[in-house]
PDB file of N, CA and C in Angstrom:
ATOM      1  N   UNK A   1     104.971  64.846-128.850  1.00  0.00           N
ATOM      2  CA  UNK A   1     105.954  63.812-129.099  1.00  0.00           C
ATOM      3  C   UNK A   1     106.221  63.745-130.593  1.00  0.00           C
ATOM      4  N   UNK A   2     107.092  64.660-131.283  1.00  0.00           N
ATOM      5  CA  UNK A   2     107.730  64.156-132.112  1.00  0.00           C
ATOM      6  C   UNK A   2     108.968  63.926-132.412  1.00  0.00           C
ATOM      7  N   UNK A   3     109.149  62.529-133.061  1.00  0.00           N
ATOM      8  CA  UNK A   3     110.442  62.067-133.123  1.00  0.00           C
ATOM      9  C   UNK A   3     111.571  63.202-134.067  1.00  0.00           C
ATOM     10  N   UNK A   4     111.238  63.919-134.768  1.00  0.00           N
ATOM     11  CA  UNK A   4     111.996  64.985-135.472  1.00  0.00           C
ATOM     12  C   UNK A   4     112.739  64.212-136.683  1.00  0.00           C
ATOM     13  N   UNK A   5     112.433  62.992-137.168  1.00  0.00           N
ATOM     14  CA  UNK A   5     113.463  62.546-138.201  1.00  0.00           C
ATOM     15  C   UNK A   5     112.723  62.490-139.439  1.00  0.00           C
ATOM     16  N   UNK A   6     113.414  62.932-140.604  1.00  0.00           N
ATOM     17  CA  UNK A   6     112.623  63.066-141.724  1.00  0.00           C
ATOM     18  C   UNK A   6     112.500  61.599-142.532  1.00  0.00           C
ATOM     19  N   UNK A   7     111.173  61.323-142.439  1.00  0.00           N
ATOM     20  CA  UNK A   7     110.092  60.366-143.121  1.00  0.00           C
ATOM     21  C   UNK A   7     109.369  60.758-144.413  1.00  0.00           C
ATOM     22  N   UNK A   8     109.554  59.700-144.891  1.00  0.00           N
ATOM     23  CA  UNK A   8     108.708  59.500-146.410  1.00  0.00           C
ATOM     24  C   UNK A   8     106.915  60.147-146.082  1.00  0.00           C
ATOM     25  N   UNK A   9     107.003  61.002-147.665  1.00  0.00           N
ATOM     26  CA  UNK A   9     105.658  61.146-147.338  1.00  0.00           C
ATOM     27  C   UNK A   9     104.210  60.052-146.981  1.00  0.00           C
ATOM     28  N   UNK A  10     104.554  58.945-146.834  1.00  0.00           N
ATOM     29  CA  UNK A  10     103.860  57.522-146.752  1.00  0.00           C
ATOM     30  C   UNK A  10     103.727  57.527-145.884  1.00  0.00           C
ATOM     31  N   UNK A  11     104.961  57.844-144.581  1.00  0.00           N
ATOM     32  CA  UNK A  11     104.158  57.599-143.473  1.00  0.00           C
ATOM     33  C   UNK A  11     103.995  58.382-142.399  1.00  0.00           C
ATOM     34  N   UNK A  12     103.517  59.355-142.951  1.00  0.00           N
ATOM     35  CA  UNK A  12     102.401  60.059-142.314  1.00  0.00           C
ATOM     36  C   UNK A  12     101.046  60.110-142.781  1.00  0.00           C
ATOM     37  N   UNK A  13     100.266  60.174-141.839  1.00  0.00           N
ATOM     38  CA  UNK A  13      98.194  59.900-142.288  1.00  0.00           C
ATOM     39  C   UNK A  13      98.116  61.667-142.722  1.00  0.00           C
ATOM     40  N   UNK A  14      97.274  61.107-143.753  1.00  0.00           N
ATOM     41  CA  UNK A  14      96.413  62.272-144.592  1.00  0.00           C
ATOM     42  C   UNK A  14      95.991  62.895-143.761  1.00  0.00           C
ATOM     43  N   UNK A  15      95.450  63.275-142.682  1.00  0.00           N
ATOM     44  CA  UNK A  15      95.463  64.384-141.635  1.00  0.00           C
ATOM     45  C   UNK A  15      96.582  65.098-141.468  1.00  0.00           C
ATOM     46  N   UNK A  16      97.936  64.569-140.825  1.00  0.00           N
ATOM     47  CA  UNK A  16      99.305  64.908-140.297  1.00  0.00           C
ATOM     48  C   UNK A  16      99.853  65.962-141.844  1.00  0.00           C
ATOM     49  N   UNK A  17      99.606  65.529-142.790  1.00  0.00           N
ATOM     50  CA  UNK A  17     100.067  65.834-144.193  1.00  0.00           C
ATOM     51  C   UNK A  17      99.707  67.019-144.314  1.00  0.00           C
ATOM     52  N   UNK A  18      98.741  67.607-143.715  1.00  0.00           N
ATOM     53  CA  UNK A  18      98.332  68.998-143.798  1.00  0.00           C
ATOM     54  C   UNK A  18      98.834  69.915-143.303  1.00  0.00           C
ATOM     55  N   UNK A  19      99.426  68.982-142.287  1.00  0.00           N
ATOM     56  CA  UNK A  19     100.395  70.542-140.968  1.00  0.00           C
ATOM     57  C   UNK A  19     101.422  70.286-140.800  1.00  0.00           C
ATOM     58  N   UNK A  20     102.527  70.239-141.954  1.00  0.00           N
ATOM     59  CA  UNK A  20     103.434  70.201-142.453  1.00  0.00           C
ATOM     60  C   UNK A  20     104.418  70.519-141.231  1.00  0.00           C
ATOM     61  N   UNK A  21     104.480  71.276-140.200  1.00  0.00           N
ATOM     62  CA  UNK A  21     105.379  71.642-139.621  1.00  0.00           C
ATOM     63  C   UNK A  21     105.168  70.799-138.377  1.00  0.00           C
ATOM     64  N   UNK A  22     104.290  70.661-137.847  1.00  0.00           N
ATOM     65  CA  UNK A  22     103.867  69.838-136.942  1.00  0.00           C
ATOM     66  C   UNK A  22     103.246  68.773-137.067  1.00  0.00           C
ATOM     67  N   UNK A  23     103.442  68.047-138.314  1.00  0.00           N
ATOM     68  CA  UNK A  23     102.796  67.094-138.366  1.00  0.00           C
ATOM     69  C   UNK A  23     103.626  65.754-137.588  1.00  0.00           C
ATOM     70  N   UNK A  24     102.992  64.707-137.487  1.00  0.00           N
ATOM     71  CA  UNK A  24     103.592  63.752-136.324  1.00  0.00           C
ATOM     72  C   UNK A  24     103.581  62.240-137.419  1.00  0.00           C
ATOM     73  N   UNK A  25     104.197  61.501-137.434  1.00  0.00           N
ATOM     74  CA  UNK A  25     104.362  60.490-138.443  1.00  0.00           C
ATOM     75  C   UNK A  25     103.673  59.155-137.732  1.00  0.00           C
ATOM     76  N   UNK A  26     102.956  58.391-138.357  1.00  0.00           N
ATOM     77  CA  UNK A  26     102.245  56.923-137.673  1.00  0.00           C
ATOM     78  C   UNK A  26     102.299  56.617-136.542  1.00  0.00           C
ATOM     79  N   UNK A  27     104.024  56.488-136.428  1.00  0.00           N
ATOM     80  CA  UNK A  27     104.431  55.813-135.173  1.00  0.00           C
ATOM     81  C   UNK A  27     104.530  56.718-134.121  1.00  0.00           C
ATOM     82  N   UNK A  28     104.818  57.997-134.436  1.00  0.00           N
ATOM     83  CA  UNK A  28     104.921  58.790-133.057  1.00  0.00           C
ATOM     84  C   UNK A  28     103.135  58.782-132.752  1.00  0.00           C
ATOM     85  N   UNK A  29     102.511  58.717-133.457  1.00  0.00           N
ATOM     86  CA  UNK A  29     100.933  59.011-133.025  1.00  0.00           C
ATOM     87  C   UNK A  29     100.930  57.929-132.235  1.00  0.00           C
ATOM     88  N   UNK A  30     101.223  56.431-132.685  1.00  0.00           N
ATOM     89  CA  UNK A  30     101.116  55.328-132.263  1.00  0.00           C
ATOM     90  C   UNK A  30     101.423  55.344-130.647  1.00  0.00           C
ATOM     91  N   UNK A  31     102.560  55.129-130.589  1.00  0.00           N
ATOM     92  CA  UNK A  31     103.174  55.560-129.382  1.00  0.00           C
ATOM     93  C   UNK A  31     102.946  56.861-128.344  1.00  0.00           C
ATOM     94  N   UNK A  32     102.039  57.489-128.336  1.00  0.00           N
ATOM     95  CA  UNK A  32     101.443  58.634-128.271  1.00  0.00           C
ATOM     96  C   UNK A  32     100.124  57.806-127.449  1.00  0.00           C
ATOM     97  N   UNK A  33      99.574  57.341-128.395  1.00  0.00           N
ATOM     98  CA  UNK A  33      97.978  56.670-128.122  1.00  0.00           C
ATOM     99  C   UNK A  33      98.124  55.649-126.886  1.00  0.00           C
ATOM    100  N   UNK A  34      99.255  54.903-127.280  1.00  0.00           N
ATOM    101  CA  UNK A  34      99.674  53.830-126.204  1.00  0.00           C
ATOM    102  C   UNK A  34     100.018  54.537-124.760  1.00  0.00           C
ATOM    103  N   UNK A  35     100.967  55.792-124.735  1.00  0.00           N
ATOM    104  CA  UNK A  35     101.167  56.262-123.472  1.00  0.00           C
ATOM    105  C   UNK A  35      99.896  56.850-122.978  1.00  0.00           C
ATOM    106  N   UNK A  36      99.184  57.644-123.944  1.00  0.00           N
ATOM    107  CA  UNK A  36      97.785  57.417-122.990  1.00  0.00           C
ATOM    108  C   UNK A  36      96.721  57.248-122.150  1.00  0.00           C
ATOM    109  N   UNK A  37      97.326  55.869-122.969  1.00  0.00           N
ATOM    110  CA  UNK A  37      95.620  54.837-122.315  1.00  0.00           C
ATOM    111  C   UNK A  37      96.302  54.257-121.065  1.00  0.00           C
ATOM    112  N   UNK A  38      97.824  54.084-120.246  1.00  0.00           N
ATOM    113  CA  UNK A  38      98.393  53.649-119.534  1.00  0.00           C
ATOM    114  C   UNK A  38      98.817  55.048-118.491  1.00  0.00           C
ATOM    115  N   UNK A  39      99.054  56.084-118.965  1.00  0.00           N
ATOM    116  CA  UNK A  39      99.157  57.121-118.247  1.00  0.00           C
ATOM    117  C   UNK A  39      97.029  57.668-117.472  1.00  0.00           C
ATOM    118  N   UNK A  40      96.663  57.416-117.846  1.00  0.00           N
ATOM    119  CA  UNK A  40      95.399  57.847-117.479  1.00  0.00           C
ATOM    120  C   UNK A  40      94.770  56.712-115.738  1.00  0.00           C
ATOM    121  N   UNK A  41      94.289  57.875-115.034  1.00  0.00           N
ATOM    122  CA  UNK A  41      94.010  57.168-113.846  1.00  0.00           C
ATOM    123  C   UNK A  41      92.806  55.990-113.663  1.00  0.00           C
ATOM    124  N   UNK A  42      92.624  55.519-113.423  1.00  0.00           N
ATOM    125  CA  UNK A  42      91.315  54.923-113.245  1.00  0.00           C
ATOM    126  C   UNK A  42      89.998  55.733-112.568  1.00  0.00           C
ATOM    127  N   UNK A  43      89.105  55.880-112.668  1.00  0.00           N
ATOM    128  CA  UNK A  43      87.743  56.816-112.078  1.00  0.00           C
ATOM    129  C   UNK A  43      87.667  56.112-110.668  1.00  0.00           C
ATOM    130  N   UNK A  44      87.412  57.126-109.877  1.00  0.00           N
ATOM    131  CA  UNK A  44      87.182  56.695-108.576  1.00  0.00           C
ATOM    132  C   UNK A  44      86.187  56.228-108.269  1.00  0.00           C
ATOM    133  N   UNK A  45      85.174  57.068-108.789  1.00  0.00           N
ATOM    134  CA  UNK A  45      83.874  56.575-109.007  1.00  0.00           C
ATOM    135  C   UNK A  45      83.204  55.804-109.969  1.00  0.00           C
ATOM    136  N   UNK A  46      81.917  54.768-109.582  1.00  0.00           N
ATOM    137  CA  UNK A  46      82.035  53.569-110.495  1.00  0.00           C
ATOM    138  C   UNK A  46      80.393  53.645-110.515  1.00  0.00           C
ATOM    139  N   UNK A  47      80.054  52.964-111.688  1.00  0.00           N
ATOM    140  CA  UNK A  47      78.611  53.535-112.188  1.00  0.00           C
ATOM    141  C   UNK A  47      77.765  51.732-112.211  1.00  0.00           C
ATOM    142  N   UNK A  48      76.631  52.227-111.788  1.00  0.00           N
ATOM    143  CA  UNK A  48      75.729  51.037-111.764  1.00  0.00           C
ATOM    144  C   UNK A  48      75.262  50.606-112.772  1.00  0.00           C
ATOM    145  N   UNK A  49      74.806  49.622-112.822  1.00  0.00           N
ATOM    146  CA  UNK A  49      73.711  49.022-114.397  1.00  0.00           C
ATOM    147  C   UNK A  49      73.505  50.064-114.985  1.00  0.00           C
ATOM    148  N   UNK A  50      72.726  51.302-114.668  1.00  0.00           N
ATOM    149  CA  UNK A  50      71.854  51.582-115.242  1.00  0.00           C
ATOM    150  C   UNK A  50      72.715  53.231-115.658  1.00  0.00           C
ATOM    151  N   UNK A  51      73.792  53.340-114.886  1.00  0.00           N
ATOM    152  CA  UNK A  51      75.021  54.304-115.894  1.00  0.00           C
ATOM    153  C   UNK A  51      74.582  55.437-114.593  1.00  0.00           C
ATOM    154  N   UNK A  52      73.573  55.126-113.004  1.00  0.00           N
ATOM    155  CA  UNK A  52      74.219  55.676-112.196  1.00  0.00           C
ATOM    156  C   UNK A  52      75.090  55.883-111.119  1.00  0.00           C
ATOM    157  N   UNK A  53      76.133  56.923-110.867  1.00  0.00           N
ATOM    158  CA  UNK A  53      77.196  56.860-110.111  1.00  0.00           C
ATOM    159  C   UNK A  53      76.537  56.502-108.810  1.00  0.00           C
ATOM    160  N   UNK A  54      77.626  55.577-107.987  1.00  0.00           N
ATOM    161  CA  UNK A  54      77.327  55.567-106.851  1.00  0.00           C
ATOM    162  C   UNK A  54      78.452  56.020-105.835  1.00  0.00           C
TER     163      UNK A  54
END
């Protein structure tokens, strides 16, 4: 997911800054992170106290 529009070097994170061609700017990461954690299924399986599956 990148938005393709040219941004100030500010806002992109000192990681992204390195890979100049592919680097991804705040908000596309942002928005990225958010689809995610909402795209991801829930586990079918569910773990007891003690962290075993049942």
């Amino acid at each position: 997911m990148i938005c393709a529009k040219t941004q100030p070097f500010e806002k992109f994170a000192k990681s992204q800054r390195k890979k100049a061609e592919k680097a991804r700017c705040m908000e596309c990461i942002k928005k990225r992170e958010e689809e995610d954690v909402w795209a991801s299924e829930p586990d079918t399986e569910s773990e007891d106290e003690w962290g075993f599956l049942s």
